[in-house]
PDB file of N, CA and C in Angstrom:
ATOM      1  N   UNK A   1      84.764 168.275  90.312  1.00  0.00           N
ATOM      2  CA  UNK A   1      85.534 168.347  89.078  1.00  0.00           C
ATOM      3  C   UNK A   1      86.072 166.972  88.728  1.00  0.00           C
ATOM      4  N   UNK A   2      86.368 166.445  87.808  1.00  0.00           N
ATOM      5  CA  UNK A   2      86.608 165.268  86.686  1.00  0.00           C
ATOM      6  C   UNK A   2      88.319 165.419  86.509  1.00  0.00           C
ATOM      7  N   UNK A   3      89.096 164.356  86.868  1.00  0.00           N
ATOM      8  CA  UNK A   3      90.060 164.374  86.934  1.00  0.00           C
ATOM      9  C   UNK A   3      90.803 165.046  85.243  1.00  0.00           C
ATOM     10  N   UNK A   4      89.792 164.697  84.321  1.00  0.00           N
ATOM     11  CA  UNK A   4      90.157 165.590  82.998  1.00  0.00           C
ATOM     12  C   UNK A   4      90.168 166.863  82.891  1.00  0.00           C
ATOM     13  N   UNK A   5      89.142 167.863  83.906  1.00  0.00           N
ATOM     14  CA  UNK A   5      89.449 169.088  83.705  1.00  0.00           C
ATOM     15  C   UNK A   5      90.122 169.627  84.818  1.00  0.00           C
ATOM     16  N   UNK A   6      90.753 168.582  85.837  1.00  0.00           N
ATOM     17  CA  UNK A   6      91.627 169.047  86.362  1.00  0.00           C
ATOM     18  C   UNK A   6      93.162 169.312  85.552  1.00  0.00           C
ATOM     19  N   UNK A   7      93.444 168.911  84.728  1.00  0.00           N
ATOM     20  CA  UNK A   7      94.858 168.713  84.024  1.00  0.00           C
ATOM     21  C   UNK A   7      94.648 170.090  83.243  1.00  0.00           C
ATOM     22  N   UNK A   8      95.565 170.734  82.967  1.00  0.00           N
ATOM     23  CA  UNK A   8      95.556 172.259  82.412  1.00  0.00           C
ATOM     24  C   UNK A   8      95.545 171.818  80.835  1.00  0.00           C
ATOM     25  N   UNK A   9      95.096 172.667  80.239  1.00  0.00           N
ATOM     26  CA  UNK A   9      95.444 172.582  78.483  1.00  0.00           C
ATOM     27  C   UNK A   9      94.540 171.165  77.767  1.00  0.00           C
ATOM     28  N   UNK A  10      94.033 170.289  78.773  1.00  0.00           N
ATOM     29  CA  UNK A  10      93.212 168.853  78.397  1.00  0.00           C
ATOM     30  C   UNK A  10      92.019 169.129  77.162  1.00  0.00           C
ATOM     31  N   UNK A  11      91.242 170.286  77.796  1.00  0.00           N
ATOM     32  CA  UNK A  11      90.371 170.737  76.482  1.00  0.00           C
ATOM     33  C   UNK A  11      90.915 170.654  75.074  1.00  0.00           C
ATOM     34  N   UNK A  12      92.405 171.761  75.070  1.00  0.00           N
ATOM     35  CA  UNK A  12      92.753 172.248  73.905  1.00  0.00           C
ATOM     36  C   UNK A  12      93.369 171.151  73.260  1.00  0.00           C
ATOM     37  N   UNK A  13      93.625 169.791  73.994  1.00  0.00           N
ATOM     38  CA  UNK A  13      94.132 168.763  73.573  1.00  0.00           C
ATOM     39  C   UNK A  13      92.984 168.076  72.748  1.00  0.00           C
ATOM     40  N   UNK A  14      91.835 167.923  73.233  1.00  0.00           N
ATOM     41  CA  UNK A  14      90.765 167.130  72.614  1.00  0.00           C
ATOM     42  C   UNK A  14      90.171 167.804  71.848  1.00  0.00           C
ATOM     43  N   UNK A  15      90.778 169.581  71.573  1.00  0.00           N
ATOM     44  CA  UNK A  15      90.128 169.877  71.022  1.00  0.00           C
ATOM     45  C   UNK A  15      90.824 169.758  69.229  1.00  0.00           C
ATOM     46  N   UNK A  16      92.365 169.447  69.463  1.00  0.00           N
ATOM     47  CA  UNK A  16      92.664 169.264  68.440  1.00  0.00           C
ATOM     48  C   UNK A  16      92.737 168.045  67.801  1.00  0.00           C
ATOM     49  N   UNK A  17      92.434 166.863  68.981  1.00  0.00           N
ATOM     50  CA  UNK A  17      92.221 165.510  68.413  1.00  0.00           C
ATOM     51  C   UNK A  17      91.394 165.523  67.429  1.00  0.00           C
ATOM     52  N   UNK A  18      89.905 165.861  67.927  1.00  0.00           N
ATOM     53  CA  UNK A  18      88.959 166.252  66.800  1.00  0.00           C
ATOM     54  C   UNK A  18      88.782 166.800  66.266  1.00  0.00           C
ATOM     55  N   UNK A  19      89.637 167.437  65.732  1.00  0.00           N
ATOM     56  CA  UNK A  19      89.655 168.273  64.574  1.00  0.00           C
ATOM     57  C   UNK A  19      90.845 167.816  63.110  1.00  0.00           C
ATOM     58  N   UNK A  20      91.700 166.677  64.297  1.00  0.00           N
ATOM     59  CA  UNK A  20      92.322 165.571  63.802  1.00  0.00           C
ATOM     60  C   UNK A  20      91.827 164.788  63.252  1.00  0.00           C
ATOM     61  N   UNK A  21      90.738 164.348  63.768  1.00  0.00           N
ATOM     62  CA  UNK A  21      89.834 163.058  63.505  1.00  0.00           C
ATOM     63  C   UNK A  21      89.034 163.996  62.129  1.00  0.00           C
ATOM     64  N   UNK A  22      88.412 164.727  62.224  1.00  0.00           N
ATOM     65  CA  UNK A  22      87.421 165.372  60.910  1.00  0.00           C
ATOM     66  C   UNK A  22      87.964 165.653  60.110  1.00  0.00           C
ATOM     67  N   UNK A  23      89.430 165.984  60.048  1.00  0.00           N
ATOM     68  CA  UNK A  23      90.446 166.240  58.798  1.00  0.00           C
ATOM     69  C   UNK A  23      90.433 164.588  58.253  1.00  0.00           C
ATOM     70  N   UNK A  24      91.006 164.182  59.456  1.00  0.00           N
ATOM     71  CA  UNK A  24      90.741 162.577  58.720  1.00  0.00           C
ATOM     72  C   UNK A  24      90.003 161.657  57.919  1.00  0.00           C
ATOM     73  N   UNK A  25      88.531 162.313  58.581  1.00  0.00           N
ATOM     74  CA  UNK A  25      87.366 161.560  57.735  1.00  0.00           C
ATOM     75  C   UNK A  25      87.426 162.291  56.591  1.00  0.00           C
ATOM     76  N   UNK A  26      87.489 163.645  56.428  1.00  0.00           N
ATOM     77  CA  UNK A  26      87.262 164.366  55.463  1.00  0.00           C
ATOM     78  C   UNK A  26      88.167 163.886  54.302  1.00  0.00           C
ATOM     79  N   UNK A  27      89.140 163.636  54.869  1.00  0.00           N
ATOM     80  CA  UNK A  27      90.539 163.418  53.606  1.00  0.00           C
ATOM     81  C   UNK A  27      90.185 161.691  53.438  1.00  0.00           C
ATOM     82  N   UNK A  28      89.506 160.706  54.062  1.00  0.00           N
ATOM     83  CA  UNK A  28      89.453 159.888  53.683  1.00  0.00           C
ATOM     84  C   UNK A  28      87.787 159.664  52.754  1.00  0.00           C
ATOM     85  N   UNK A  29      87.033 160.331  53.172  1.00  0.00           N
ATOM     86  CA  UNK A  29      86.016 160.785  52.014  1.00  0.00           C
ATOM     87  C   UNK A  29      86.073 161.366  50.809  1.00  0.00           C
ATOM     88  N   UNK A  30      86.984 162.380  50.955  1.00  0.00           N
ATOM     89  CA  UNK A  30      88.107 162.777  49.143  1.00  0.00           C
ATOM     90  C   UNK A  30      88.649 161.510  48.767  1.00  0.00           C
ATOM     91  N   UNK A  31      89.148 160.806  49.521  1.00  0.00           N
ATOM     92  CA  UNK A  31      89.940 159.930  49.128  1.00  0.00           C
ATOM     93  C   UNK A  31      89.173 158.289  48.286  1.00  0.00           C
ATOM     94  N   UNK A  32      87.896 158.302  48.996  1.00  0.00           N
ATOM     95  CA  UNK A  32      86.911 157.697  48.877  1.00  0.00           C
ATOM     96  C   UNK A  32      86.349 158.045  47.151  1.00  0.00           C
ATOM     97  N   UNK A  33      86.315 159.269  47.483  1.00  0.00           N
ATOM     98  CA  UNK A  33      85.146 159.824  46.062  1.00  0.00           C
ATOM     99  C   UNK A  33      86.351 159.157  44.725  1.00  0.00           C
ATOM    100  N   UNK A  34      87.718 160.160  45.084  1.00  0.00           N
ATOM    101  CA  UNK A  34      88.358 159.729  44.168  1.00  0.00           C
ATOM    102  C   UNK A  34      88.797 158.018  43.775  1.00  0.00           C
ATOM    103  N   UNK A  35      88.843 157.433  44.468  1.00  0.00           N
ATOM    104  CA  UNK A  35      88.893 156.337  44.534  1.00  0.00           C
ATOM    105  C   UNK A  35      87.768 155.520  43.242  1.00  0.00           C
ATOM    106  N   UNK A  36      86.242 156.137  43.782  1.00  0.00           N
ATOM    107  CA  UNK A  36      85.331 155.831  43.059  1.00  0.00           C
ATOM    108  C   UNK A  36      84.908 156.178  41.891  1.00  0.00           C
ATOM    109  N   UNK A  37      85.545 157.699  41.584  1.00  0.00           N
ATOM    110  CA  UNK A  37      85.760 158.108  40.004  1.00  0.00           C
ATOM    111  C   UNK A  37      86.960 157.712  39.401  1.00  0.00           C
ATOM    112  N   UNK A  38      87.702 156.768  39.462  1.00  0.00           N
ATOM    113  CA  UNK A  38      88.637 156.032  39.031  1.00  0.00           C
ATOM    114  C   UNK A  38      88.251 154.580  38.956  1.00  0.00           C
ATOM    115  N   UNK A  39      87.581 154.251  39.729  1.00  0.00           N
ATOM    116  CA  UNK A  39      86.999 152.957  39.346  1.00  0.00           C
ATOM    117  C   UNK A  39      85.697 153.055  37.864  1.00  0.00           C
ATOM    118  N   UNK A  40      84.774 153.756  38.132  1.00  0.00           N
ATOM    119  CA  UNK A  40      84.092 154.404  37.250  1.00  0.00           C
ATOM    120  C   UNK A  40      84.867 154.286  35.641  1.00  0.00           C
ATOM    121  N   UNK A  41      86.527 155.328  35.775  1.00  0.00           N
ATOM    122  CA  UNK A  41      86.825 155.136  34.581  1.00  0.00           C
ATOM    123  C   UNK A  41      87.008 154.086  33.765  1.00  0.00           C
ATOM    124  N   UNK A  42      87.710 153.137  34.919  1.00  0.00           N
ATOM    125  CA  UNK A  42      88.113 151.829  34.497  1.00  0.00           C
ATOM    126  C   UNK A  42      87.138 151.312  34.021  1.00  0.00           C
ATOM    127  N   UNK A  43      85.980 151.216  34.804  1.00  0.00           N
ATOM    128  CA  UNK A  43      84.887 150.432  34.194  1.00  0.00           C
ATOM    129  C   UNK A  43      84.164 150.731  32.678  1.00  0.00           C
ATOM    130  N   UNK A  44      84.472 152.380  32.418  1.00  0.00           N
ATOM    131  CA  UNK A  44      84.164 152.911  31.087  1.00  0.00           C
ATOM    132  C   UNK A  44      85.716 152.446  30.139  1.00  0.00           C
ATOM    133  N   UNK A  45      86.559 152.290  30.196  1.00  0.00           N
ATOM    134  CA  UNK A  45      87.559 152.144  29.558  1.00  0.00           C
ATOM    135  C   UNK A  45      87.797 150.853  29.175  1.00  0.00           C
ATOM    136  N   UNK A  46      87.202 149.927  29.757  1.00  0.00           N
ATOM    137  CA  UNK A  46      87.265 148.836  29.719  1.00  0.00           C
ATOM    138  C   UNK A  46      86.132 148.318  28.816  1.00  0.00           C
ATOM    139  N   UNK A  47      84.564 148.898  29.348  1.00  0.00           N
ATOM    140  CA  UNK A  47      83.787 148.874  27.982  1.00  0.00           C
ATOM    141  C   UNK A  47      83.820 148.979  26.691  1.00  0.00           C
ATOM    142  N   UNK A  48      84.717 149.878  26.514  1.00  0.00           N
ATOM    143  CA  UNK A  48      84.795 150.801  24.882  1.00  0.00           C
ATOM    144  C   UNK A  48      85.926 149.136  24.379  1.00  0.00           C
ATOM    145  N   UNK A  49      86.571 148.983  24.938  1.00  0.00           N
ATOM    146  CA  UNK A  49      87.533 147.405  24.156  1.00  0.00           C
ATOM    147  C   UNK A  49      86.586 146.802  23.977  1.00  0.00           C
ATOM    148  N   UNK A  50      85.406 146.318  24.920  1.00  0.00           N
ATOM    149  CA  UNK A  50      84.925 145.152  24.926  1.00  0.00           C
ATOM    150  C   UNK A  50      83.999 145.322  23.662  1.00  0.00           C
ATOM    151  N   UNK A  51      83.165 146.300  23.276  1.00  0.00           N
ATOM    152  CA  UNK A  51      82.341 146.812  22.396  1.00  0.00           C
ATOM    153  C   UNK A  51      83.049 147.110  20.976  1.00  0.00           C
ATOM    154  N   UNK A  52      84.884 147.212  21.038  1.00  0.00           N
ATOM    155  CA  UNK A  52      85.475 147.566  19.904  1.00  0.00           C
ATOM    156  C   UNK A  52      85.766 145.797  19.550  1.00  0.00           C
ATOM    157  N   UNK A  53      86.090 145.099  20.674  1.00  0.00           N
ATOM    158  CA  UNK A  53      85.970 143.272  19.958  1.00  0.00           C
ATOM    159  C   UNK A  53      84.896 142.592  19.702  1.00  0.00           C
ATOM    160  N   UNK A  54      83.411 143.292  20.235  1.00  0.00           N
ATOM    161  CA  UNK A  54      82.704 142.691  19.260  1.00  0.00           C
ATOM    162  C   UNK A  54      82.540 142.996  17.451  1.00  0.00           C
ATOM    163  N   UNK A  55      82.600 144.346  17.550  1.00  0.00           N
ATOM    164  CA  UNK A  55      82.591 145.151  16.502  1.00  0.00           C
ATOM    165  C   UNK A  55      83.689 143.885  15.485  1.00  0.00           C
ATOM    166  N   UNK A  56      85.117 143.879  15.923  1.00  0.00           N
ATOM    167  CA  UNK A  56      86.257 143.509  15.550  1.00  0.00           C
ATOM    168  C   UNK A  56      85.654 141.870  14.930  1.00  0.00           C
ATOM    169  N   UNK A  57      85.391 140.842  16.326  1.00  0.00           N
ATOM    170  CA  UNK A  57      84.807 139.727  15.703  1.00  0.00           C
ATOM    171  C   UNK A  57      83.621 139.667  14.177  1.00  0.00           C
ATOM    172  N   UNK A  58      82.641 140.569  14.619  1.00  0.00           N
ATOM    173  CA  UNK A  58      81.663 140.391  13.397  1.00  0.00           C
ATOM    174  C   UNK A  58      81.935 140.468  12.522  1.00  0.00           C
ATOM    175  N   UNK A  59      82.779 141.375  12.048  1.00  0.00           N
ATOM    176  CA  UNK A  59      83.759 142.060  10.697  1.00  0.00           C
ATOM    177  C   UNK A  59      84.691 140.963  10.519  1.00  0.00           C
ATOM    178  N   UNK A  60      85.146 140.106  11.275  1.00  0.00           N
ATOM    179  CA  UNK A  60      85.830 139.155  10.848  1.00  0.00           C
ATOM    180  C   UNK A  60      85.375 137.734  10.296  1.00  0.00           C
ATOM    181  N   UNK A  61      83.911 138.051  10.796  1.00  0.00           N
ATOM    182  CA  UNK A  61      83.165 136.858  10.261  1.00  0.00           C
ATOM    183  C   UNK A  61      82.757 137.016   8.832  1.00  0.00           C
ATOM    184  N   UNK A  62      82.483 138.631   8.714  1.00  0.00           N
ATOM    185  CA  UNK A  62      81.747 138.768   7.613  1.00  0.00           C
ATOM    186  C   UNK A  62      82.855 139.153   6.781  1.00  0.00           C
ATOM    187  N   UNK A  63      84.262 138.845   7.013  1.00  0.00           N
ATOM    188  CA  UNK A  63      85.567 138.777   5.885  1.00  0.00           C
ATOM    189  C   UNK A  63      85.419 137.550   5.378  1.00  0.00           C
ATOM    190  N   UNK A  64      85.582 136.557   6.618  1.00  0.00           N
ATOM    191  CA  UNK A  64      85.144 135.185   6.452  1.00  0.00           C
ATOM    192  C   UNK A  64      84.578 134.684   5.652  1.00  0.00           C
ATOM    193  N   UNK A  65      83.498 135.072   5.167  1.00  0.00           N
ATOM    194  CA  UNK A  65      82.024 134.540   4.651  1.00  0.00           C
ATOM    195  C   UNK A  65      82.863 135.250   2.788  1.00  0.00           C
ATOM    196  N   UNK A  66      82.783 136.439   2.728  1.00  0.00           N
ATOM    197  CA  UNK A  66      83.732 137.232   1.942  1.00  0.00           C
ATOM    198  C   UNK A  66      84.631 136.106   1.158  1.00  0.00           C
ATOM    199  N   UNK A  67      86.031 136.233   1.846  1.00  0.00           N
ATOM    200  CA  UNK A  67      86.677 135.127   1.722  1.00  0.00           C
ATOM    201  C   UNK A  67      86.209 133.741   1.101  1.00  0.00           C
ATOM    202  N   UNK A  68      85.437 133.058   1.530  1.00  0.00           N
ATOM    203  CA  UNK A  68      84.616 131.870   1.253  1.00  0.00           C
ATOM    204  C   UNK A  68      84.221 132.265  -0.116  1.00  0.00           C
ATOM    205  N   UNK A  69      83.081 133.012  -0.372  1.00  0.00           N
ATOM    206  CA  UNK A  69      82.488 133.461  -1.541  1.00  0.00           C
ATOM    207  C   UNK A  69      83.498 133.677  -2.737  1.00  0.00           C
ATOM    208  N   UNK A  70      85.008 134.692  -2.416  1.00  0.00           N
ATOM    209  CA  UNK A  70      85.621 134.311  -3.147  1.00  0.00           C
ATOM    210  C   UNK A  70      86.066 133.450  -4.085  1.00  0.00           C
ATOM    211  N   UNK A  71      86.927 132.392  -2.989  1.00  0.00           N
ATOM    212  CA  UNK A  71      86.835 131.056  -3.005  1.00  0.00           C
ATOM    213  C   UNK A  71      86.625 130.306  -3.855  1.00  0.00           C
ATOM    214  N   UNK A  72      85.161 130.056  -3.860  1.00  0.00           N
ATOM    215  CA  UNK A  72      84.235 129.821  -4.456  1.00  0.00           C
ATOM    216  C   UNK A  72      83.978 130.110  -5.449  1.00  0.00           C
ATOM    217  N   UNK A  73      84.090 131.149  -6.250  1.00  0.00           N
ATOM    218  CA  UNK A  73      83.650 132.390  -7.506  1.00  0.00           C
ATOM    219  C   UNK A  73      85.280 131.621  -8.070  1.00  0.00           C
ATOM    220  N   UNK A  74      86.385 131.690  -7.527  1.00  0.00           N
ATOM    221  CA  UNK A  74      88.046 131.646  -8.077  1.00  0.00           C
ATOM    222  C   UNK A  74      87.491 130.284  -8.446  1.00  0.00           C
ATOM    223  N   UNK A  75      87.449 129.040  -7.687  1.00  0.00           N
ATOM    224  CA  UNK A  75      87.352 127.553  -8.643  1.00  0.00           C
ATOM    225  C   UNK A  75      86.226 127.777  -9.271  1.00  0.00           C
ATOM    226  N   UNK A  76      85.069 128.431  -9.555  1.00  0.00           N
ATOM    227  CA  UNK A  76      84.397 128.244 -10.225  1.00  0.00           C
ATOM    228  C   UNK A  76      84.996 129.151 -11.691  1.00  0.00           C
ATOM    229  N   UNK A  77      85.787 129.812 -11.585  1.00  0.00           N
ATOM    230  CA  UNK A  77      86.179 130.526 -13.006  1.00  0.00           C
ATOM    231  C   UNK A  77      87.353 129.677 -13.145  1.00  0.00           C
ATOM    232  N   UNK A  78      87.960 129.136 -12.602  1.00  0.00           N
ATOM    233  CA  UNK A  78      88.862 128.060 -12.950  1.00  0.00           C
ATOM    234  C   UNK A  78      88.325 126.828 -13.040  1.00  0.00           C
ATOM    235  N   UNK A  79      87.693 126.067 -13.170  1.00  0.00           N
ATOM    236  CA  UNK A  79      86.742 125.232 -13.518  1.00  0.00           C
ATOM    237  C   UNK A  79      86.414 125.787 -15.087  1.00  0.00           C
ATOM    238  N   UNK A  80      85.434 127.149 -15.312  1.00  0.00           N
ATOM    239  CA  UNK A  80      85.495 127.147 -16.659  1.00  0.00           C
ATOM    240  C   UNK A  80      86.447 127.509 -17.153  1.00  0.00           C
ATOM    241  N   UNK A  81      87.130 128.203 -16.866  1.00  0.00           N
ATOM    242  CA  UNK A  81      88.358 128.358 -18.217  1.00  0.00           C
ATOM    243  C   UNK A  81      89.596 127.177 -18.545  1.00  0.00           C
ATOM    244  N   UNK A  82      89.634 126.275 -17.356  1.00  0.00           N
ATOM    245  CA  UNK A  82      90.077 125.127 -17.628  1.00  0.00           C
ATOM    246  C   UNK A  82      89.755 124.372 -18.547  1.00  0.00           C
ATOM    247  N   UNK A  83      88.492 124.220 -19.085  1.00  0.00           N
ATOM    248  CA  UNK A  83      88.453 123.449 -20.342  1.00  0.00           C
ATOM    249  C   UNK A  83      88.690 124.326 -21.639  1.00  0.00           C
ATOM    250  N   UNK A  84      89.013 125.610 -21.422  1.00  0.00           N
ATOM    251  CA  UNK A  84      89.369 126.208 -22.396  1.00  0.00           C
ATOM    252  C   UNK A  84      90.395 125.958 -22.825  1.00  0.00           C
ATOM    253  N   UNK A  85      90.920 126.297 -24.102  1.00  0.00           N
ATOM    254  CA  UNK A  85      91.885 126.451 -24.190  1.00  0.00           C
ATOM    255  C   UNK A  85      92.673 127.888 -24.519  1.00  0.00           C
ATOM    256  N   UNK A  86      93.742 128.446 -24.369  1.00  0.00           N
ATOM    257  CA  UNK A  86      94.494 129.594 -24.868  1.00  0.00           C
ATOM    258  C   UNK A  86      94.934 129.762 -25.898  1.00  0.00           C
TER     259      UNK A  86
END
């Protein structure tokens, strides 16, 4: 006999270690998953901005350009009606 199964109750001891230990992995594998569907979100949540500032930039270019054309169209009707007179 093995000085371990000489000690009374030694089984029921190891038997709850490991069952210690598999709760453990188990809760750190939940812990894992969730971990990784939260990263996941972030990574989707973070997309949708990045895709709403390109959106945001282009539209600001093409105010830009807008703007300009204005601009442009305003001194040119002030240009002619300047030699007009009222």
């Amino acid at each position: 006999m093995t000085q371990a199964s000489q000690r009374p109750g030694f089984e029921v001891c190891r038997g709850d270690l490991s069952e210690q230990v598999l709760e453990f992995i188990q809760q750190a594998v939940r812990c894992g998953s969730l971990l990784q569907e939260e990263l996941e979100d972030l990574r989707a949540t973070k997309a949708a901005p990045e895709e709403q500032r390109t959106v945001v930039v282009a539209q600001n270019k093409q105010l830009d350009l807008c703007i300009e054309k204005l601009k442009s169209n305003l001194n040119g009707m002030q240009e002619h009606y300047s030699g007009r007179q009222l």
